[in-house]
C-alpha atoms as a PDB file:
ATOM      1  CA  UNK A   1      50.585 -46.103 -22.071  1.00  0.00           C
ATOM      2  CA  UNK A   2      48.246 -47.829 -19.620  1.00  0.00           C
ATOM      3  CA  UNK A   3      51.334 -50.052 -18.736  1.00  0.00           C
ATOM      4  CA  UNK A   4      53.281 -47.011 -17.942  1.00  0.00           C
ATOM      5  CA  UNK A   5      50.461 -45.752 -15.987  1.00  0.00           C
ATOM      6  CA  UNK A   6      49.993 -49.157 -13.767  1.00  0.00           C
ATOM      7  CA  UNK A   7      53.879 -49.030 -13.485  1.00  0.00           C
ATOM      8  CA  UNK A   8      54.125 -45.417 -11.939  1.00  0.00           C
ATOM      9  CA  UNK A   9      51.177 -46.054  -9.707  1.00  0.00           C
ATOM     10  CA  UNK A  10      53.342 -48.789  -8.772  1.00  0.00           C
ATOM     11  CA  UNK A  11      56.569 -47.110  -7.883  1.00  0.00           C
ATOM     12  CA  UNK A  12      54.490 -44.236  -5.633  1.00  0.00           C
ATOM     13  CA  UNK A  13      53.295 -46.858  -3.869  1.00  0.00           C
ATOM     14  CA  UNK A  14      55.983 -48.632  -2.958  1.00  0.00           C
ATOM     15  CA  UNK A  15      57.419 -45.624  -1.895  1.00  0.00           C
ATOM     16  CA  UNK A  16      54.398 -45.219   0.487  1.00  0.00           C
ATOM     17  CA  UNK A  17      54.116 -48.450   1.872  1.00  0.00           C
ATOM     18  CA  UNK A  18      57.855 -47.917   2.925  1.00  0.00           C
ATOM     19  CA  UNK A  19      57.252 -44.386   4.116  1.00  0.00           C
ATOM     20  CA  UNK A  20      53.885 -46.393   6.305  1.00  0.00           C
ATOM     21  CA  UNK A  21      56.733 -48.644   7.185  1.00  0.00           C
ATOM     22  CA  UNK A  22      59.031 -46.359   8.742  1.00  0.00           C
ATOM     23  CA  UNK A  23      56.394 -44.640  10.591  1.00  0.00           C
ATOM     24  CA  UNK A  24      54.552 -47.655  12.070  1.00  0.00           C
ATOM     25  CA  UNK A  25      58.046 -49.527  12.606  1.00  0.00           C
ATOM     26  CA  UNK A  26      59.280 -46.563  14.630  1.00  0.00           C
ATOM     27  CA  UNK A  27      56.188 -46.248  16.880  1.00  0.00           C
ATOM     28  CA  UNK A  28      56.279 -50.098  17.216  1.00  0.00           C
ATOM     29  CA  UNK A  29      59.942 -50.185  18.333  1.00  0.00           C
ATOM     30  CA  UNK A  30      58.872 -47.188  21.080  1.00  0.00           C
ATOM     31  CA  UNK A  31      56.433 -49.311  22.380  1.00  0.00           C
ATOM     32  CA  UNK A  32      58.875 -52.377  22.843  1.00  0.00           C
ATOM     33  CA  UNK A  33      61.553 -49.981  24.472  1.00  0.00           C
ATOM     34  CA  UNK A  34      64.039 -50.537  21.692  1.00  0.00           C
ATOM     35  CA  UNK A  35      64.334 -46.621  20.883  1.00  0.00           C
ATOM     36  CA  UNK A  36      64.239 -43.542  23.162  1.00  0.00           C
ATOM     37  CA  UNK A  37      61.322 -40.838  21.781  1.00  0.00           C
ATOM     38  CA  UNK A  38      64.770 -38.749  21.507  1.00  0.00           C
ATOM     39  CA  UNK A  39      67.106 -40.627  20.160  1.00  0.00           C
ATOM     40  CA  UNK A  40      68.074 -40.235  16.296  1.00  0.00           C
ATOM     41  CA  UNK A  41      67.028 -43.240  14.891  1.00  0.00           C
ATOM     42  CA  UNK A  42      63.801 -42.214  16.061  1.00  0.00           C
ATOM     43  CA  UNK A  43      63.086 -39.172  14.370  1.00  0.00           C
ATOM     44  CA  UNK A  44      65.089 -40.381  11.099  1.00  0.00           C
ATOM     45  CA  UNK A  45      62.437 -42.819  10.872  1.00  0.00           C
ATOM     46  CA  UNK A  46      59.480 -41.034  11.532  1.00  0.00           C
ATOM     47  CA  UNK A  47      60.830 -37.899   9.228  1.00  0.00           C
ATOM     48  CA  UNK A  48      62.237 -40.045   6.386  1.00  0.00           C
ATOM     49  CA  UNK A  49      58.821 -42.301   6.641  1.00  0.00           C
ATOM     50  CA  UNK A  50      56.744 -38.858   6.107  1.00  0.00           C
ATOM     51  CA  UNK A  51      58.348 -37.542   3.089  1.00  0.00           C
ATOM     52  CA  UNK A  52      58.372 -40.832   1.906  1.00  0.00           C
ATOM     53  CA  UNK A  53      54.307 -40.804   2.467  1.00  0.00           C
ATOM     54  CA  UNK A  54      54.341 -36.903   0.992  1.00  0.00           C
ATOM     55  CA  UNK A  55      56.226 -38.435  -2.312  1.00  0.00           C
ATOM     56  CA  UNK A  56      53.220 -40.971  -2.469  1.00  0.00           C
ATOM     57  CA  UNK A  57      50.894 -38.039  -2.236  1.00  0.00           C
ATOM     58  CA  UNK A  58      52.106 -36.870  -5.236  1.00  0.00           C
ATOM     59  CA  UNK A  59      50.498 -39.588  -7.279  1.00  0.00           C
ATOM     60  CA  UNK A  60      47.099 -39.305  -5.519  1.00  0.00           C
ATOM     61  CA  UNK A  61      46.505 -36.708  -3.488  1.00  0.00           C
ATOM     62  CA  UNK A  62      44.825 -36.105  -0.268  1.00  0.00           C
ATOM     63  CA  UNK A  63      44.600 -32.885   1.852  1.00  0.00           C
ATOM     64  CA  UNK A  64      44.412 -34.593   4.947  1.00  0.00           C
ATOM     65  CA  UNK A  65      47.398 -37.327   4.688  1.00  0.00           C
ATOM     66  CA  UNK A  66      49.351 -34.409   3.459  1.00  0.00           C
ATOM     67  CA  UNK A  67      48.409 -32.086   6.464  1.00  0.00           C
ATOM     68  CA  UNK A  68      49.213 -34.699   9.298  1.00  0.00           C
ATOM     69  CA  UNK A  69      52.359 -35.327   7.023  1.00  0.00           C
ATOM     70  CA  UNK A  70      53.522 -32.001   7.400  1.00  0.00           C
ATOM     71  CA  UNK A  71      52.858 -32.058  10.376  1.00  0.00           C
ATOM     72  CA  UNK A  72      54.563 -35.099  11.206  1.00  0.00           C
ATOM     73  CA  UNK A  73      57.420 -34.124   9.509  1.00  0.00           C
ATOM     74  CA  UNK A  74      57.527 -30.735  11.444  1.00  0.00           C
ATOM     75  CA  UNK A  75      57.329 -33.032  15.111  1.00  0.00           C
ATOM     76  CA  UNK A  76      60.569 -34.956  13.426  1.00  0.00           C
ATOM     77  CA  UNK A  77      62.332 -32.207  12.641  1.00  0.00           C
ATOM     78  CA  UNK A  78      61.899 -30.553  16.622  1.00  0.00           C
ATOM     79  CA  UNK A  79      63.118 -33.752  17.722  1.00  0.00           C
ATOM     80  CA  UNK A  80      66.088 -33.797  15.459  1.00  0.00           C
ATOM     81  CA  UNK A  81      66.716 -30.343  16.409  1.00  0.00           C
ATOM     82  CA  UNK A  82      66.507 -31.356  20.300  1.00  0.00           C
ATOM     83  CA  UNK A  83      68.821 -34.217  19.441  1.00  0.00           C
ATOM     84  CA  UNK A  84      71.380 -32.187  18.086  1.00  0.00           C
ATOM     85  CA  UNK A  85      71.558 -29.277  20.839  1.00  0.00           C
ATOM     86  CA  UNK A  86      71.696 -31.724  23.975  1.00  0.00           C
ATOM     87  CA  UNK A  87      74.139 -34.035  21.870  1.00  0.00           C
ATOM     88  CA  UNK A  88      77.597 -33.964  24.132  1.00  0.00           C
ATOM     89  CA  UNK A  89      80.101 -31.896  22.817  1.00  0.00           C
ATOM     90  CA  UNK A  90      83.332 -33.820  21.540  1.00  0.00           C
ATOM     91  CA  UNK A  91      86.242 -32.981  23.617  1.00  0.00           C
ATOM     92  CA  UNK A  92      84.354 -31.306  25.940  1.00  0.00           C
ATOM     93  CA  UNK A  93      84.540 -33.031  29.612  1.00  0.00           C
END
């Protein structure tokens, strides 16, 4: 049972350490000018790497981490929004 225990604690933290991952690696590649603050890749990363780091809450929880995750996953979601409405129409000239 303990093993089980270790093993789960495990698993949510891999999942966290990617969701960090995501985040940090997004920001990082801003900084360098490899991604536009607008561009999809963008806010996939940053949204997919904050449910990733809600999941992780789910093991231990923290009121804080999850409030700037919701948060951060409510920024990602405008962006993605914005993405998709200025997106060029196909076949539209």
């Amino acid at each position: 049972m303990e093993k089980d225990r270790r093993v789960i604690a495990l698993l949510f933290d891999i999942v966290g350490m990617t969701g960090t991952a995501l985040v940090v690696g997004s920001f990082f590649l801003l900084q360098l000018n490899k991604v536009s603050p607008a561009s999809l890749l963008y806010n996939m990363m940053n949204l997919t790497g904050a449910i990733l780091l809600l999941i992780s809450l789910c093991y231990n929880f923290n009121l804080a981490s999850f409030v700037i995750e919701i948060f951060w996953i409510a920024a990602s979601l405008i962006g993605l929004y914005k993405y998709v409405k200025n997106k060029p129409k196909l076949g539209k000239a």
